[in-house]
Structures are given as structure tokens and as C-alpha cells.
Protein backbone atom coordinates (compact mmCIF):
# COMPACT_ATOMS: atom_id res chain seq x y z
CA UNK A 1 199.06 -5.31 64.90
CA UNK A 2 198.97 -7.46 61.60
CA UNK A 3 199.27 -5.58 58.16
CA UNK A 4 195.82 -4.57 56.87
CA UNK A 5 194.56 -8.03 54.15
CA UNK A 6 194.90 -5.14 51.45
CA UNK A 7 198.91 -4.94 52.16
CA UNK A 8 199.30 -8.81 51.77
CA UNK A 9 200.21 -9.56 47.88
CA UNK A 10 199.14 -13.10 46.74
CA UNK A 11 202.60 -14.33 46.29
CA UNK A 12 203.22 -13.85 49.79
CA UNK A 13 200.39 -15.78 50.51
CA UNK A 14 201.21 -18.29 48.00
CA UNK A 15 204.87 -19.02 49.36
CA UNK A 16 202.71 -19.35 52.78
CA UNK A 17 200.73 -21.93 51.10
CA UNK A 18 203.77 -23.96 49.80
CA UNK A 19 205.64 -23.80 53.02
CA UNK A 20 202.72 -25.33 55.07
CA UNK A 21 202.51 -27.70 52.08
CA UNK A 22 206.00 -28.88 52.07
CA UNK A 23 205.99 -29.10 55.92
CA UNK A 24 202.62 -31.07 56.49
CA UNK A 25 204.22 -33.98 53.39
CA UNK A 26 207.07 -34.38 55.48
CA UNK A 27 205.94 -33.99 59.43
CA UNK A 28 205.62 -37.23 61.54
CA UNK A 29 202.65 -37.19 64.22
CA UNK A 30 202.19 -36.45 66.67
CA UNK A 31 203.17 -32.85 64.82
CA UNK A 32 200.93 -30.79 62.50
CA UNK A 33 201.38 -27.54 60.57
CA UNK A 34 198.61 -24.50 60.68
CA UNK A 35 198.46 -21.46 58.38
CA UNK A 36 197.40 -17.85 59.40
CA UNK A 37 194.15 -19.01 60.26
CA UNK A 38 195.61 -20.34 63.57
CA UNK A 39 196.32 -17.72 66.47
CA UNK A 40 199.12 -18.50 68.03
CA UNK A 41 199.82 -17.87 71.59
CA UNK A 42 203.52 -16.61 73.14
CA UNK A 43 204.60 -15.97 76.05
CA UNK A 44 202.87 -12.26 75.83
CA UNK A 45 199.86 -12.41 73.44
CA UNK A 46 197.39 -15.08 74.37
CA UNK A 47 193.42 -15.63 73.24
CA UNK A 48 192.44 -13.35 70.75
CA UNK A 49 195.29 -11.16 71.15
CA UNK A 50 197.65 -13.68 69.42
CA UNK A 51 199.79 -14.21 66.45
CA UNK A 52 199.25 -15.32 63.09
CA UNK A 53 202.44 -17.20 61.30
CA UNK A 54 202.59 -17.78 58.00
CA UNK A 55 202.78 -21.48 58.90
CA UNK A 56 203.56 -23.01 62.42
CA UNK A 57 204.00 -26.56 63.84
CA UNK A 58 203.71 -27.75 66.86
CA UNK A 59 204.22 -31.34 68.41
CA UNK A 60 202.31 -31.25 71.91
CA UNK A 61 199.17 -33.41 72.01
CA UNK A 62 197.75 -30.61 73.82
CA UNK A 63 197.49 -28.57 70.41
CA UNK A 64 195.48 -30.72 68.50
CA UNK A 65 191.34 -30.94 68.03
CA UNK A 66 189.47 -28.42 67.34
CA UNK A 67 190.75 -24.88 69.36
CA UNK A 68 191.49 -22.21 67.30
CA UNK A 69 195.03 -21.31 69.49
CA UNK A 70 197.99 -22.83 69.18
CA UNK A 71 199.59 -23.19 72.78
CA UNK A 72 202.84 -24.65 72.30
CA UNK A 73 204.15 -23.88 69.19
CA UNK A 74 207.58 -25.38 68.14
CA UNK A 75 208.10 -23.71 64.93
CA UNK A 76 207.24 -20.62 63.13
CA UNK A 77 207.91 -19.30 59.80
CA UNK A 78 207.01 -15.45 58.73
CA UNK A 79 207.20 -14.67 55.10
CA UNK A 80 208.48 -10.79 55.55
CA UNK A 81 207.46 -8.36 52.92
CA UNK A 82 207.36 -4.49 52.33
CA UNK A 83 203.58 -4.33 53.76
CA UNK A 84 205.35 -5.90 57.28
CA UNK A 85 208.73 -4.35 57.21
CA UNK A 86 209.31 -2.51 60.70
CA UNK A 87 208.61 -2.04 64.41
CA UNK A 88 205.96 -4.34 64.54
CA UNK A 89 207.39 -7.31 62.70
CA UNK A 90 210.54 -7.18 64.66
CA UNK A 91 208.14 -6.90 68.00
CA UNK A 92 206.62 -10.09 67.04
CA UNK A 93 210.15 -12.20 66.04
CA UNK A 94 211.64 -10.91 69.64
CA UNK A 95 207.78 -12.41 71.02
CA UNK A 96 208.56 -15.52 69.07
CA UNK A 97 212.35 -15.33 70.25
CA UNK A 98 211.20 -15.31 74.52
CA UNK A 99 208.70 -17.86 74.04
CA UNK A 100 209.93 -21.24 75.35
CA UNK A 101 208.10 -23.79 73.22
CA UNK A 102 209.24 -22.07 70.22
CA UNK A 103 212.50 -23.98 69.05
CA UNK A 104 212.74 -22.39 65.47
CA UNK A 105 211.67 -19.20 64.07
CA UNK A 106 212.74 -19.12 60.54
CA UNK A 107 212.11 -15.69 58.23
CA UNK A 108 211.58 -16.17 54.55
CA UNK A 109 212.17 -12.75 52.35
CA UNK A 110 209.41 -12.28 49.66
CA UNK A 111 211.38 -10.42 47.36
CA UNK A 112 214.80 -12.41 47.49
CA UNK A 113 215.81 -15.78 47.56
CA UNK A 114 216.96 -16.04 50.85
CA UNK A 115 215.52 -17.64 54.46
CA UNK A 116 216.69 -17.20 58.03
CA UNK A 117 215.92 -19.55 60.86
CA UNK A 118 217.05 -19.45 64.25
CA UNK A 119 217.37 -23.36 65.90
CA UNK A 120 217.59 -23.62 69.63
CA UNK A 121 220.69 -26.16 70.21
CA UNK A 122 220.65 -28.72 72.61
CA UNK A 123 222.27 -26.08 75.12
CA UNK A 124 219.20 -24.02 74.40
CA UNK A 125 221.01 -21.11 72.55
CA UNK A 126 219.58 -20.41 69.17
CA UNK A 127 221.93 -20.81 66.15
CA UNK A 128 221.39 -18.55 62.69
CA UNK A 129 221.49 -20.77 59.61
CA UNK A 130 220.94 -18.74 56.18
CA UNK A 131 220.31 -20.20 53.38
CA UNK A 132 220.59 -18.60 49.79
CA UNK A 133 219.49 -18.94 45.93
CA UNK A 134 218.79 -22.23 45.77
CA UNK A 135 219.29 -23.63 49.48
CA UNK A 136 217.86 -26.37 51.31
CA UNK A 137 216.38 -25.08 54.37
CA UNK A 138 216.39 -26.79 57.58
CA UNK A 139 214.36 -27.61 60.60
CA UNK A 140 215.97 -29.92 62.40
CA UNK A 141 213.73 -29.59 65.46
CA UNK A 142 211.27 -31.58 63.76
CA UNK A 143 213.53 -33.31 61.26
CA UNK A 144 212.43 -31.65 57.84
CA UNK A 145 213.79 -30.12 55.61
CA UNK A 146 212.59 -27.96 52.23
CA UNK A 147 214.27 -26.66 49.46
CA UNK A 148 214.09 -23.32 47.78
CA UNK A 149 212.08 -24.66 44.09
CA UNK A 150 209.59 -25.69 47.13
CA UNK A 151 209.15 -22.04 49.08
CA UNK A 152 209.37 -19.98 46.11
CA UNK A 153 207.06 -22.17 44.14
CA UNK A 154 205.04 -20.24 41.38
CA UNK A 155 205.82 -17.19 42.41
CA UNK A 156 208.67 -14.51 40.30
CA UNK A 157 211.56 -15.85 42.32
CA UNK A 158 210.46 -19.05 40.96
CA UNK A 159 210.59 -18.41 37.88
CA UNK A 160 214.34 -16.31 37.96
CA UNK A 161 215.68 -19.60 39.49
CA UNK A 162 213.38 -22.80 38.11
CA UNK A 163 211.96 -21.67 34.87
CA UNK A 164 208.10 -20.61 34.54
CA UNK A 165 205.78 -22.06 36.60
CA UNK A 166 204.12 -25.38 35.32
CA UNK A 167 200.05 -25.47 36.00
């Protein structure tokens, strides 16, 4: 179950934003970035009963058009919060974690600098890379990579790390 719109604080939404931003400047077709609007399907929540990312990418020519699912995602990134701390945000990562066409999830914290991804090697096995303060995070799946000024962009990590926020 997703946290109630109510529970979602506009930063989080904004570092959402600047993620899918970042990604979609850098992406090479045939991939394409979605926000939350797009449901995405895993190996056991299809239709309807889906997931919503923060921002996801996918690469298959079989997700593009106009459908509202996302079949074969490649990578995912949650922005965890207190309103999704807890059984149900760790359900969906080990959803994200058995689906096949997912090659990265990544996890970026909302109240601390700091992102955790998850790339599948060449092997297959999936291989933690934290980054920290002001890290460069990387998606080498798809061949991008973002830095921290970019994710935390506007919001009061921002400013800690970057100075205040420019209009």
C-alpha cells in the first residue's frame, strides 16, 4: 500500500522531480524515465495493483507509447522518508529486488545526504554502492550518472551542502 498523498512532504517530491530530471538530460533512446504517475509492474504486482517509483527507466521498446504500466523496468529509484519507513517499503525493495528486468534499485534518504543502489553485475549478482555528502551517484546499467547538488536540489540538504537555493 502507498503512503496516504497527505504523508508525502514536497521536498520529497521535489528530489523526485530532480532525479527524473537529471536522468531524462542524460538517457540515450531507446530509454526513457517516468515519475509516480507510471505503475510499474514486478514480478508480483501487475495492472492496477502495481508500483509507483519515484522515477524509473526502462529501455525495452515494448514500454513506450501511450500505456500507463511500465513492463520491463530497468531501474528504479525510491526517495525513502518517515511517511514510508517500514514493512511495506521494505516489501516493495525485496519486489523490486526478484524482478528480473530490474538491474538497479537505488534508495535515496530524504533527510540525509546519502543514496543506495544495488547494480546487477555482469554475473547477475547485485553489488551495493553508497554514496555520501556530496557523491556522484551511479547507474551504470544505463550509463548515467548524477551528482548529489543534482538530487538534493532546492531542498534543506541543499542548502547545508550548496548554499541557498537560486530561483
Amino acid at each position: 500500500m502507498e503512503p496516504s498523498i497527505d504523508s508525502i512532504s514536497l521536498a520529497d517530491c521535489a528530489t523526485g522531480a530532480w532525479i527524473c530530471n537529471a536522468l531524462l538530460a542524460r538517457l540515450k533512446p531507446p530509454c526513457r524515465v517516468c515519475n509516480s504517475d507510471t505503475i510499474v509492474e514486478t514480478v508480483a504486482s501487475k495492472g492496477e495493483n502495481g508500483l509507483r517509483a519515484d522515477a524509473c527507466v526502462s529501455c525495452s521498446p515494448e514500454d513506450s507509447g501511450r500505456g500507463r504500466f511500465m513492463k520491463h523496468p530497468h531501474i528504479i529509484v525510491e526517495v525513502r522518508s518517515p511517511s514510508n519507513y517500514g514493512t511495506e517499503f521494505e516489501e516493495k525493495l525485496f519486489e523490486y529486488r526478484d524482478t528480473p528486468s530490474i538491474r538497479q534499485p537505488a534508495i535515496v534518504e530524504s533527510e540525509k545526504r546519502f543514496v543506495r543502489s544495488y547494480a546487477r553485475d555482469a554475473a547477475g549478482r547485485r553489488r551495493l554502492e553508497e554514496a555520501t555528502v556530496a557523491g556522484v551517484v551511479r547507474f551504470p546499467t544505463a550509463g548515467v550518472e548524477m551528482t548529489f547538488a543534482e538530487i538534493y536540489r532546492r531542498t534543506s540538504l541543499a542548502v547545508e551542502a550548496e548554499g541557498p537555493a537560486s530561483p
